[in-house]
PDB file of N, CA and C in Angstrom:
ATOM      1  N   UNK A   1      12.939 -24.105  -7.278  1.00  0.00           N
ATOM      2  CA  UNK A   1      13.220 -24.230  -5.852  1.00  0.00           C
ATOM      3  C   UNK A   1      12.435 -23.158  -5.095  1.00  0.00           C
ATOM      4  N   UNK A   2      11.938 -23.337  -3.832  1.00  0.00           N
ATOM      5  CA  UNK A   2      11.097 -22.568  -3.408  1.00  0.00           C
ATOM      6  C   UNK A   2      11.768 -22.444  -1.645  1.00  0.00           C
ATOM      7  N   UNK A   3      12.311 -21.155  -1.293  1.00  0.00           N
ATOM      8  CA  UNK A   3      12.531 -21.026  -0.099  1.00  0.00           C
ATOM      9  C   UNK A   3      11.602 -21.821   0.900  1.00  0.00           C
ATOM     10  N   UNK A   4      12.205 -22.514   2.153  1.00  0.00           N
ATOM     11  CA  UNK A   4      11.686 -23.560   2.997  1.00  0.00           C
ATOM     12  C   UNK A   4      10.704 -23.001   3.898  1.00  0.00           C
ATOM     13  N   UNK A   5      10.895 -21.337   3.713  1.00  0.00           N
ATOM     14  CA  UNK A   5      10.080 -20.512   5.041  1.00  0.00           C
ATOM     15  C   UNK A   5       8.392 -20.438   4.015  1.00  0.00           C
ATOM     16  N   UNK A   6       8.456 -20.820   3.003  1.00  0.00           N
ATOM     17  CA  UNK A   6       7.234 -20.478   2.503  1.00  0.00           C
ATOM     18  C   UNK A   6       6.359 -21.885   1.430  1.00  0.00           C
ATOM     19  N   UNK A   7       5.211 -22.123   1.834  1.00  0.00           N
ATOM     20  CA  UNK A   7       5.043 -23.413   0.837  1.00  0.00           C
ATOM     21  C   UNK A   7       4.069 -23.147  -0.330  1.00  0.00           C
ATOM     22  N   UNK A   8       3.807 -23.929  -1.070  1.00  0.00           N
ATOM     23  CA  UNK A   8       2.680 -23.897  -2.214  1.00  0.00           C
ATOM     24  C   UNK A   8       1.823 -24.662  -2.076  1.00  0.00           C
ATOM     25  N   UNK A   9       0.356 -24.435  -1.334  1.00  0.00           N
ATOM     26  CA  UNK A   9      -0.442 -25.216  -1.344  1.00  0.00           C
ATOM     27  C   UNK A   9      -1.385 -26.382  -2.474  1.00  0.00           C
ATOM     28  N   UNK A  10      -1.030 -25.699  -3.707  1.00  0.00           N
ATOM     29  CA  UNK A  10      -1.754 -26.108  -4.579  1.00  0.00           C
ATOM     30  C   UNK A  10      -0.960 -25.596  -5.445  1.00  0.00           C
ATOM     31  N   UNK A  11      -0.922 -26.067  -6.704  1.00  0.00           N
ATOM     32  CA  UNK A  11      -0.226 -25.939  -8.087  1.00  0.00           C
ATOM     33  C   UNK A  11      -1.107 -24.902  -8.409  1.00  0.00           C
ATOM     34  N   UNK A  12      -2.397 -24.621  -8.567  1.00  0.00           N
ATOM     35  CA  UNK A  12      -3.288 -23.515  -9.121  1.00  0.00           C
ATOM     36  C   UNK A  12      -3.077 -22.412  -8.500  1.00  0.00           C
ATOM     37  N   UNK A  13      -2.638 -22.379  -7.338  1.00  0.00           N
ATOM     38  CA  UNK A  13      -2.582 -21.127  -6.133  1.00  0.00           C
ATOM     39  C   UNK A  13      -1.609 -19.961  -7.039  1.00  0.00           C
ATOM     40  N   UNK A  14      -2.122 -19.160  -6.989  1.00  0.00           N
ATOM     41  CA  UNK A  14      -0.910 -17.915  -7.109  1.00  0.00           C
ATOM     42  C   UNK A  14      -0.708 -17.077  -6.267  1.00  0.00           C
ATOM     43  N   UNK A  15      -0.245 -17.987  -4.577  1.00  0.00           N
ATOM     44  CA  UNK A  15       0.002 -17.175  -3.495  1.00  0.00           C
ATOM     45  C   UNK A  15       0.812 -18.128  -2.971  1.00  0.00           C
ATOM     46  N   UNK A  16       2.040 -18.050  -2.305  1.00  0.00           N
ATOM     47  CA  UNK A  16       2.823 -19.108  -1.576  1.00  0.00           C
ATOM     48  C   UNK A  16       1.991 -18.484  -0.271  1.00  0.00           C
ATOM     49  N   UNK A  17       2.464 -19.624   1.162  1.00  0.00           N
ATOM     50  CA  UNK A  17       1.848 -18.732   1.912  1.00  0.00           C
ATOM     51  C   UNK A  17       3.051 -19.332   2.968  1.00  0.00           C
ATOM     52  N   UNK A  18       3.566 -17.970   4.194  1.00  0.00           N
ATOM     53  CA  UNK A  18       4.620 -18.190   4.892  1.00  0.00           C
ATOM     54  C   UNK A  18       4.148 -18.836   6.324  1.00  0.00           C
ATOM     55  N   UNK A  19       5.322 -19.977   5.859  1.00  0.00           N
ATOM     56  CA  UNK A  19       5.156 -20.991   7.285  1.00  0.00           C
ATOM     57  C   UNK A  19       6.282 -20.893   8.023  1.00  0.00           C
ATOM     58  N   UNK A  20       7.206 -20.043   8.255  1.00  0.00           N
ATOM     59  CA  UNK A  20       7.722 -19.284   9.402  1.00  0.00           C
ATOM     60  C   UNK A  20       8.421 -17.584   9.238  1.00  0.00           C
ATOM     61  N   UNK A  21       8.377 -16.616   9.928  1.00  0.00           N
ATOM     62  CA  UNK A  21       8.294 -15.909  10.194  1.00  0.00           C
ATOM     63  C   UNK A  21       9.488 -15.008   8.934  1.00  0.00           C
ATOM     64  N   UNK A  22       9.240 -14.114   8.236  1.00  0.00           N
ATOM     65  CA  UNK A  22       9.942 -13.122   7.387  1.00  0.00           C
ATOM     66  C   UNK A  22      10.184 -11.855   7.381  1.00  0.00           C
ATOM     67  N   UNK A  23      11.568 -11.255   7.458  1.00  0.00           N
ATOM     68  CA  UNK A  23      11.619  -9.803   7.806  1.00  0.00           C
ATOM     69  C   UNK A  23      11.625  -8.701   6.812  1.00  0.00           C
ATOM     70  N   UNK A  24      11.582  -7.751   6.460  1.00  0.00           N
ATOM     71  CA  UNK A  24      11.662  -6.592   5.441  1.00  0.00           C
ATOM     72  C   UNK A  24      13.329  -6.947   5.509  1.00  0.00           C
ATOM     73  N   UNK A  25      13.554  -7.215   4.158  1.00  0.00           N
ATOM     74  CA  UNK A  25      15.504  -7.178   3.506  1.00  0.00           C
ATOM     75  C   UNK A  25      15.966  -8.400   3.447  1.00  0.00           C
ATOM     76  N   UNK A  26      14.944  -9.604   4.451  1.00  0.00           N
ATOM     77  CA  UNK A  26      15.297 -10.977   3.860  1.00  0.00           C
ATOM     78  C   UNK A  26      15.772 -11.338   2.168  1.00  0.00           C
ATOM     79  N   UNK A  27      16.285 -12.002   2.088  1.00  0.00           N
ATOM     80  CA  UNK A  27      16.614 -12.468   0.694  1.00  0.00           C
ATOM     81  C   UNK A  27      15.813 -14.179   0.753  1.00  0.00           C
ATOM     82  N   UNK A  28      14.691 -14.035  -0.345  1.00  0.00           N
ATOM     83  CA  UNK A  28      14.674 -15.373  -0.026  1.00  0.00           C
ATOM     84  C   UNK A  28      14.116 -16.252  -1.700  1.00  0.00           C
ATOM     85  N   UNK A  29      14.031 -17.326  -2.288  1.00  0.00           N
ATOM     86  CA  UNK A  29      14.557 -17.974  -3.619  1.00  0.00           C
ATOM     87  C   UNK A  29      12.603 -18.390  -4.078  1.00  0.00           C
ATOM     88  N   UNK A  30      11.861 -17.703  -4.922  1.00  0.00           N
ATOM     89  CA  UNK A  30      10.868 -18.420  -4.805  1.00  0.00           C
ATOM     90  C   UNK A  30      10.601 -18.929  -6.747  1.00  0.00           C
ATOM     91  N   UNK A  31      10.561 -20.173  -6.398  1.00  0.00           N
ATOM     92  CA  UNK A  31      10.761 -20.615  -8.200  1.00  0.00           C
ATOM     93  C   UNK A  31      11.876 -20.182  -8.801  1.00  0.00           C
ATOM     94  N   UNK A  32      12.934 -20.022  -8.505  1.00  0.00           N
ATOM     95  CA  UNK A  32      14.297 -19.719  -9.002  1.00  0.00           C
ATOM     96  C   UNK A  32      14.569 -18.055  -9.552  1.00  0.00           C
ATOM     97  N   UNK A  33      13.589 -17.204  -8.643  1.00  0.00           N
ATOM     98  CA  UNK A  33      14.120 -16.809  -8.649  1.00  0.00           C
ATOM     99  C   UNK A  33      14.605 -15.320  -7.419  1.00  0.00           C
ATOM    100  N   UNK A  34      15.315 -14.445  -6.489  1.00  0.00           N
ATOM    101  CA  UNK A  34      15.669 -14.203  -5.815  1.00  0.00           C
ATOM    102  C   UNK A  34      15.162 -13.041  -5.681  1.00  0.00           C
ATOM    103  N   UNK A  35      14.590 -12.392  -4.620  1.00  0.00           N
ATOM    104  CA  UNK A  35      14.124 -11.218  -4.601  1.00  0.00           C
ATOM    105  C   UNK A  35      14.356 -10.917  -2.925  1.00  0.00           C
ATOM    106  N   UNK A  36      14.356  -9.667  -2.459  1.00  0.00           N
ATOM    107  CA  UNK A  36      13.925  -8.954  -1.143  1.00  0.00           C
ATOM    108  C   UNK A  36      12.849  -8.993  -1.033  1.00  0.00           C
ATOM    109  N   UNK A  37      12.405  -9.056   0.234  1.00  0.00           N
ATOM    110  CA  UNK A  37      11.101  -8.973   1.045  1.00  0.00           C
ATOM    111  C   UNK A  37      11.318  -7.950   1.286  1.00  0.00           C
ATOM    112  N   UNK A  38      10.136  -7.192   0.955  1.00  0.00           N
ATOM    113  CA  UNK A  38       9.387  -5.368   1.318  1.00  0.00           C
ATOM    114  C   UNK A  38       9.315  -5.485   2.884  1.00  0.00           C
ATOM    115  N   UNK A  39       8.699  -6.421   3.616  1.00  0.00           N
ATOM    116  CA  UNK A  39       7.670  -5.972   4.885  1.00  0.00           C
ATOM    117  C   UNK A  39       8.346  -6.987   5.228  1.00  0.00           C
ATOM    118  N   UNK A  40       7.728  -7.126   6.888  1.00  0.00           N
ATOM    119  CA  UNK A  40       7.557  -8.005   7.770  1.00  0.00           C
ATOM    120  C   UNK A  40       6.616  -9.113   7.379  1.00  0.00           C
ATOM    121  N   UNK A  41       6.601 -10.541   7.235  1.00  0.00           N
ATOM    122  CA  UNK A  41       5.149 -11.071   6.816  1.00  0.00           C
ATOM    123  C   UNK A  41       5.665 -12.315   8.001  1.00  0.00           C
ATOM    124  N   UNK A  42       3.876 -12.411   8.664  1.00  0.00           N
ATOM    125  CA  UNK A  42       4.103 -13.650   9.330  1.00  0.00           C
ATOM    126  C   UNK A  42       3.238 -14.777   9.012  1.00  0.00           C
ATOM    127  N   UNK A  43       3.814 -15.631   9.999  1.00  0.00           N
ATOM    128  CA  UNK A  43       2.978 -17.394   9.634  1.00  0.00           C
ATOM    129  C   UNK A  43       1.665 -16.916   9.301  1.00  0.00           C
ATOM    130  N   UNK A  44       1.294 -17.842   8.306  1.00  0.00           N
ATOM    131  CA  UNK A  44      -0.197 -17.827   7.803  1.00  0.00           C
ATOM    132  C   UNK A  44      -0.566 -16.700   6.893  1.00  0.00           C
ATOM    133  N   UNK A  45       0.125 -15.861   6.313  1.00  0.00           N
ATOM    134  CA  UNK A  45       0.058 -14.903   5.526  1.00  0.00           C
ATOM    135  C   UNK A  45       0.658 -15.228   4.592  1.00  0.00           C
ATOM    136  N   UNK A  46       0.646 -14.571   2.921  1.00  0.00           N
ATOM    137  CA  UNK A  46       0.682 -14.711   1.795  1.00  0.00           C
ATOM    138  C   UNK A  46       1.405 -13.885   1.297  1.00  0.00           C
ATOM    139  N   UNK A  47       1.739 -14.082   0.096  1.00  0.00           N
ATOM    140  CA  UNK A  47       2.937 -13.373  -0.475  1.00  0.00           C
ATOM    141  C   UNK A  47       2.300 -13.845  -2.050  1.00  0.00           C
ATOM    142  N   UNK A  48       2.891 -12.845  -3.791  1.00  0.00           N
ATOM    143  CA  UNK A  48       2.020 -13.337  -4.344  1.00  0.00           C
ATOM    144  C   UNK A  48       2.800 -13.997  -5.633  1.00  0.00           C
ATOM    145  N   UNK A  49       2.738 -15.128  -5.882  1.00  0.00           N
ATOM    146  CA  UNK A  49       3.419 -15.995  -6.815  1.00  0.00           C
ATOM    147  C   UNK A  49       3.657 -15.222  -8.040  1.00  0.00           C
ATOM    148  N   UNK A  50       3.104 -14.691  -8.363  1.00  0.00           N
ATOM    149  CA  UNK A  50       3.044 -13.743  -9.812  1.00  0.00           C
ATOM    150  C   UNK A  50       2.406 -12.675  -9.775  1.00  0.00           C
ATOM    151  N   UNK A  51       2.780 -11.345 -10.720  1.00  0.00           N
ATOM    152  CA  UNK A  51       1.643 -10.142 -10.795  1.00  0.00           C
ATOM    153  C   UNK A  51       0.421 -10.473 -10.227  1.00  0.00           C
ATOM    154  N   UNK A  52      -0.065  -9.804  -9.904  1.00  0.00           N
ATOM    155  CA  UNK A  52      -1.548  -9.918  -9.357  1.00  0.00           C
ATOM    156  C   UNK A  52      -2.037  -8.513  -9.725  1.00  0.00           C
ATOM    157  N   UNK A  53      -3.125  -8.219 -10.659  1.00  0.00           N
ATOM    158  CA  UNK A  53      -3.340  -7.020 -10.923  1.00  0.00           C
ATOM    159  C   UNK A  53      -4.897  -6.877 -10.121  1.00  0.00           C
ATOM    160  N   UNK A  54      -5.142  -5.503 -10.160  1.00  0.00           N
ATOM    161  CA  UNK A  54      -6.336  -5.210  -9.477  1.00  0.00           C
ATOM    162  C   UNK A  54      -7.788  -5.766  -9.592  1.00  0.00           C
ATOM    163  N   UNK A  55      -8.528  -6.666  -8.897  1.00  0.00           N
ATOM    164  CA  UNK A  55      -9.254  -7.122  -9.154  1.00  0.00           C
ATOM    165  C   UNK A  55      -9.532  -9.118  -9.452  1.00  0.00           C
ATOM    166  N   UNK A  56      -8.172  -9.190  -9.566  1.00  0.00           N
ATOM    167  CA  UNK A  56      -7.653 -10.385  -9.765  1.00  0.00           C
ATOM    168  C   UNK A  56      -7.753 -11.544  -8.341  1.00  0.00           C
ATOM    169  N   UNK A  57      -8.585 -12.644  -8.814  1.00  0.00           N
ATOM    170  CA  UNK A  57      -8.739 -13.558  -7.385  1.00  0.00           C
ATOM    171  C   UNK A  57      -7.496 -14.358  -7.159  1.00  0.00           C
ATOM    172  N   UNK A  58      -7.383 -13.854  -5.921  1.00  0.00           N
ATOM    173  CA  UNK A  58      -6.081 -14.407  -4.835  1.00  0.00           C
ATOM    174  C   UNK A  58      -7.150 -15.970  -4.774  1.00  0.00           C
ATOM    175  N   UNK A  59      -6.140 -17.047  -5.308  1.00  0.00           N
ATOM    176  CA  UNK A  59      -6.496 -18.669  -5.469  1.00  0.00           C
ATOM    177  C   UNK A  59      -5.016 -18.719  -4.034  1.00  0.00           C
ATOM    178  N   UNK A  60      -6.141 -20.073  -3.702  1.00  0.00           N
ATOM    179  CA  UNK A  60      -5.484 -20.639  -2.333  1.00  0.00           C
ATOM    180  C   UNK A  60      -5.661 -21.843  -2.048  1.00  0.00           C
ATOM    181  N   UNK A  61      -5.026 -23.169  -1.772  1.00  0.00           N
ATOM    182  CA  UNK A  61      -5.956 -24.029  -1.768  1.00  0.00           C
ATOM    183  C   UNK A  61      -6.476 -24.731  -2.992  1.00  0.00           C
ATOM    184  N   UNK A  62      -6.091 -24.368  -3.879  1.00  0.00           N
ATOM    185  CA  UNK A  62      -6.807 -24.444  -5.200  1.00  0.00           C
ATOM    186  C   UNK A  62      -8.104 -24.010  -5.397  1.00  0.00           C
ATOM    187  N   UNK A  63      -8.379 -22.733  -4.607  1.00  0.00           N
ATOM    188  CA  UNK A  63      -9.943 -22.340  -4.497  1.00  0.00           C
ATOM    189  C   UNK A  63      -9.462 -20.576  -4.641  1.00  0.00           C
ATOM    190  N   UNK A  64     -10.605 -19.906  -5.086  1.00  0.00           N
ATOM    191  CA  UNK A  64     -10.188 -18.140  -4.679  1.00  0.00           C
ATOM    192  C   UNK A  64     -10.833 -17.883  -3.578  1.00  0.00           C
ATOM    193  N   UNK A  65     -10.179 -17.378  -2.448  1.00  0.00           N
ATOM    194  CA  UNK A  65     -10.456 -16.813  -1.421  1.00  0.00           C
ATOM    195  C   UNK A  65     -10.918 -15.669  -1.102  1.00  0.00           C
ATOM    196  N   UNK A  66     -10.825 -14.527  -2.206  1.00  0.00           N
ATOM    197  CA  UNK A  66     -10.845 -13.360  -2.742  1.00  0.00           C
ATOM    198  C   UNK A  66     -10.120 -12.630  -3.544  1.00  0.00           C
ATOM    199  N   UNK A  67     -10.482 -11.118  -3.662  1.00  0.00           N
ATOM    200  CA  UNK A  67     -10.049 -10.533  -4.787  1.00  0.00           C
ATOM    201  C   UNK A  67      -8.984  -9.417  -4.426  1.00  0.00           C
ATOM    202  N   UNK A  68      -8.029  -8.711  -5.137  1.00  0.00           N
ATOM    203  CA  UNK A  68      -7.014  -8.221  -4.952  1.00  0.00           C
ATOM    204  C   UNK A  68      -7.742  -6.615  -5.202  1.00  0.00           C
ATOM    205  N   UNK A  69      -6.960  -6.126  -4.199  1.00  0.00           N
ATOM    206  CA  UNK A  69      -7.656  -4.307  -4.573  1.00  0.00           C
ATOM    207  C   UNK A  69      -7.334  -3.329  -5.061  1.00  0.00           C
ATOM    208  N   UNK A  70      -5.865  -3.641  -5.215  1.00  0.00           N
ATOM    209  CA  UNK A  70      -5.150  -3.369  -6.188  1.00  0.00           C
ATOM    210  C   UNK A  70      -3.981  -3.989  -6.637  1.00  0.00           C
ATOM    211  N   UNK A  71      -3.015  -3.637  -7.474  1.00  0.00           N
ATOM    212  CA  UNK A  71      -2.046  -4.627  -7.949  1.00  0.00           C
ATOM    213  C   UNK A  71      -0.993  -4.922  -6.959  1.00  0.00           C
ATOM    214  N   UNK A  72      -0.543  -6.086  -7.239  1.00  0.00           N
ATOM    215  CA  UNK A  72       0.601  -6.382  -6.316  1.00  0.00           C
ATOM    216  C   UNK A  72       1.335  -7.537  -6.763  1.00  0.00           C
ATOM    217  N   UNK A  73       2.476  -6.845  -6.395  1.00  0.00           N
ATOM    218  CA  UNK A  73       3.910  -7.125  -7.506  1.00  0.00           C
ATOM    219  C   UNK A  73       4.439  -8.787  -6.945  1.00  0.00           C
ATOM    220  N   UNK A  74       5.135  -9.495  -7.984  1.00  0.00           N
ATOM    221  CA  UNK A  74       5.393 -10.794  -7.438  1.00  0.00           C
ATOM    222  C   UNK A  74       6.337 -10.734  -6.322  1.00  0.00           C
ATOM    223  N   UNK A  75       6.231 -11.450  -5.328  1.00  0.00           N
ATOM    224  CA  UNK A  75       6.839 -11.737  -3.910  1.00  0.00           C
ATOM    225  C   UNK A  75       6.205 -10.918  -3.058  1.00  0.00           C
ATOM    226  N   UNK A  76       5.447 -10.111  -3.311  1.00  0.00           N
ATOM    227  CA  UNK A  76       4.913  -8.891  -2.395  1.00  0.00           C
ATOM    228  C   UNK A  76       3.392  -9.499  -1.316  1.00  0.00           C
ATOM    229  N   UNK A  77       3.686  -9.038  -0.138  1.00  0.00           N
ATOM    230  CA  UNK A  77       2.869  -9.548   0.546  1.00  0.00           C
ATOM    231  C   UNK A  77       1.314  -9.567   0.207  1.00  0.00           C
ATOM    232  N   UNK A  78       0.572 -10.371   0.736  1.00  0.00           N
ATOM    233  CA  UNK A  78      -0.744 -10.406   0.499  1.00  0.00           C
ATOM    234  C   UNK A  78      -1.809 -10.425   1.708  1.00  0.00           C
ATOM    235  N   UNK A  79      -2.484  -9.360   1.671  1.00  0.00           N
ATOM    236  CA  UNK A  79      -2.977  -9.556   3.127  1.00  0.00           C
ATOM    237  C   UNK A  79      -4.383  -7.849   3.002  1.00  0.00           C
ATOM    238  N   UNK A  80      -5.183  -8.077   4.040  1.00  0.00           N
ATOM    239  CA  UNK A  80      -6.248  -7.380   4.323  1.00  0.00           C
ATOM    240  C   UNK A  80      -5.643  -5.896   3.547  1.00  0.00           C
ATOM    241  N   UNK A  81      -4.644  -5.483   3.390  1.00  0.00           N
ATOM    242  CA  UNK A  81      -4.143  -3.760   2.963  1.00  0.00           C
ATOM    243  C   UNK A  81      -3.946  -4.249   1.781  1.00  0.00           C
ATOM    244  N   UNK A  82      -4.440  -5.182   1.206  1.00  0.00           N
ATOM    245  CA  UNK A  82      -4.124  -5.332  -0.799  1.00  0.00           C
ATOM    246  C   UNK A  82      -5.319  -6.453  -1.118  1.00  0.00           C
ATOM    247  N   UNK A  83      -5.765  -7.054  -0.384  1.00  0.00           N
ATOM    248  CA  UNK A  83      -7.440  -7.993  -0.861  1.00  0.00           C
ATOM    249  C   UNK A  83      -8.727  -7.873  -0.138  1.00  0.00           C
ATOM    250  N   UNK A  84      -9.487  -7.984  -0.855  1.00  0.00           N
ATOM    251  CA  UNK A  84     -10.987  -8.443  -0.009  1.00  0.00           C
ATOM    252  C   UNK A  84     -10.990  -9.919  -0.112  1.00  0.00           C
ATOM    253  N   UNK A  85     -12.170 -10.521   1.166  1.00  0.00           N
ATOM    254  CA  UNK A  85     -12.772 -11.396   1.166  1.00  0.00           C
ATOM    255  C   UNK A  85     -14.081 -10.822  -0.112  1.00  0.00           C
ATOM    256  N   UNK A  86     -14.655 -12.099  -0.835  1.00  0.00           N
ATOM    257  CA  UNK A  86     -15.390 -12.268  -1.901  1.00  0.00           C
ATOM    258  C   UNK A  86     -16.515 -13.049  -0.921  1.00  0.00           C
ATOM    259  N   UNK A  87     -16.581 -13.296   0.173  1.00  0.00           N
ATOM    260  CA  UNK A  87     -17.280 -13.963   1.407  1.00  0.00           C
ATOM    261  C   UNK A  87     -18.080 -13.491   2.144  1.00  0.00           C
ATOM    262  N   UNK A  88     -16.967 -12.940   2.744  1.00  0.00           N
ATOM    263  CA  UNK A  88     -17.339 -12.523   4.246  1.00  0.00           C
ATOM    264  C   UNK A  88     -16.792 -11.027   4.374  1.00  0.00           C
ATOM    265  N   UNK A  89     -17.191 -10.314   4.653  1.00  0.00           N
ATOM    266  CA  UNK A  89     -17.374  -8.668   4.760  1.00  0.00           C
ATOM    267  C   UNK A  89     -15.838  -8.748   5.629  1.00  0.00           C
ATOM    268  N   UNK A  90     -15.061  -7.915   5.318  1.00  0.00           N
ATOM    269  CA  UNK A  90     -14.037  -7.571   6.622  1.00  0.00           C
ATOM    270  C   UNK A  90     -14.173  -7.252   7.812  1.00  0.00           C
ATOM    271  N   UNK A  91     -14.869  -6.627   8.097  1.00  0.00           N
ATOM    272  CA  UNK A  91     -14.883  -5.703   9.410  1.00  0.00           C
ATOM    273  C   UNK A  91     -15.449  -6.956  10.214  1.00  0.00           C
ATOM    274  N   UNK A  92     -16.359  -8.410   9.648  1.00  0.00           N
ATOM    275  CA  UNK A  92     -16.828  -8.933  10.367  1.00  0.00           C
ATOM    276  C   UNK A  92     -15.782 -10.362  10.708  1.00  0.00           C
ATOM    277  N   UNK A  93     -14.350 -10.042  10.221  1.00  0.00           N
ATOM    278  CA  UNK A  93     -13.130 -10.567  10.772  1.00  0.00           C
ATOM    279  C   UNK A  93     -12.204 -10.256  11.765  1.00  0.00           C
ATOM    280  N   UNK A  94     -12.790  -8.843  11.565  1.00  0.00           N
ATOM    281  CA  UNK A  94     -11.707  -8.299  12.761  1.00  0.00           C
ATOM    282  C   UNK A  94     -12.293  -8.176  14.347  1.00  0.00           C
ATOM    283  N   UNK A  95     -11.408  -8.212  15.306  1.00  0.00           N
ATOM    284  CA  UNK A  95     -11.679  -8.587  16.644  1.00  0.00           C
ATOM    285  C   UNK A  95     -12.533  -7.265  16.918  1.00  0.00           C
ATOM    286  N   UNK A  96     -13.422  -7.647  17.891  1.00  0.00           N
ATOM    287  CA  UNK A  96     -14.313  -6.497  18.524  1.00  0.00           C
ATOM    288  C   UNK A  96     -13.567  -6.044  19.860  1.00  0.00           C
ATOM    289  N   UNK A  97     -13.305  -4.627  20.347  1.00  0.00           N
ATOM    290  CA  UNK A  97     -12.676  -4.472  21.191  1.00  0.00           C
ATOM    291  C   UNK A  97     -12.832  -4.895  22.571  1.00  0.00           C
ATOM    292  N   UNK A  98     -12.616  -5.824  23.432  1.00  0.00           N
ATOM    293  CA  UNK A  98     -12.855  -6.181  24.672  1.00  0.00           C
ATOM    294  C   UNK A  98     -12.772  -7.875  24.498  1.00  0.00           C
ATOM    295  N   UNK A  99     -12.612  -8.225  22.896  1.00  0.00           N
ATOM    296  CA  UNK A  99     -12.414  -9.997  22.844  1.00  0.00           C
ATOM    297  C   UNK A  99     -11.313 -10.537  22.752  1.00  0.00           C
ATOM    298  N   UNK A 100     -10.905 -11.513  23.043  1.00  0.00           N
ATOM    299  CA  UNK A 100      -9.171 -11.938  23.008  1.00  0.00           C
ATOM    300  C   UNK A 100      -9.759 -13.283  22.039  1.00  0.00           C
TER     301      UNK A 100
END
């Protein structure tokens, strides 16, 4: 059973990814089994199906999106402060100051 706030895009993925909004102390059920949420995580962000050790490609989609930078524990969020893009450089994701 997989809490309703979060889906599985792909059977290969080892990232659920949250489709509505999650707080740090939520309790929420992913594959049977129950854990707390660390952080705040919102829509469109990731969380990680299983260990993910350093270096390890974050699959999405049934594709890897990139690589993990260091380890991160199952249910634990997934996001720019724990992966790289394997793509596209970071800095050339983030907003330039004066753009909305």
């Amino acid at each position: 059973m997989l809490d309703k706030r979060f889906v599985l895009l792909s059977n290969e993925d080892n990232v659920f990814v949250c489709c509505e909004q999650v707080f740090a102390g939520d309790e929420v059920c992913l594959e049977e089994h129950s854990i707390f949420i660390k952080t705040d995580i919102d829509v469109g962000h990731k969380i990680a199906r299983n260990e993910l050790p350093q270096g390890e490609k974050v699959i999405k989609y049934g594709a890897p999106i990139g690589s993990t930078t260091q380890s991160v524990g199952f249910g634990e969020h997934v996001h720019m402060h724990n992966m790289k893009s394997d793509y596209i450089a970071s800095h050339t994701r983030q907003r330039r100051s004066g753009e909305e």
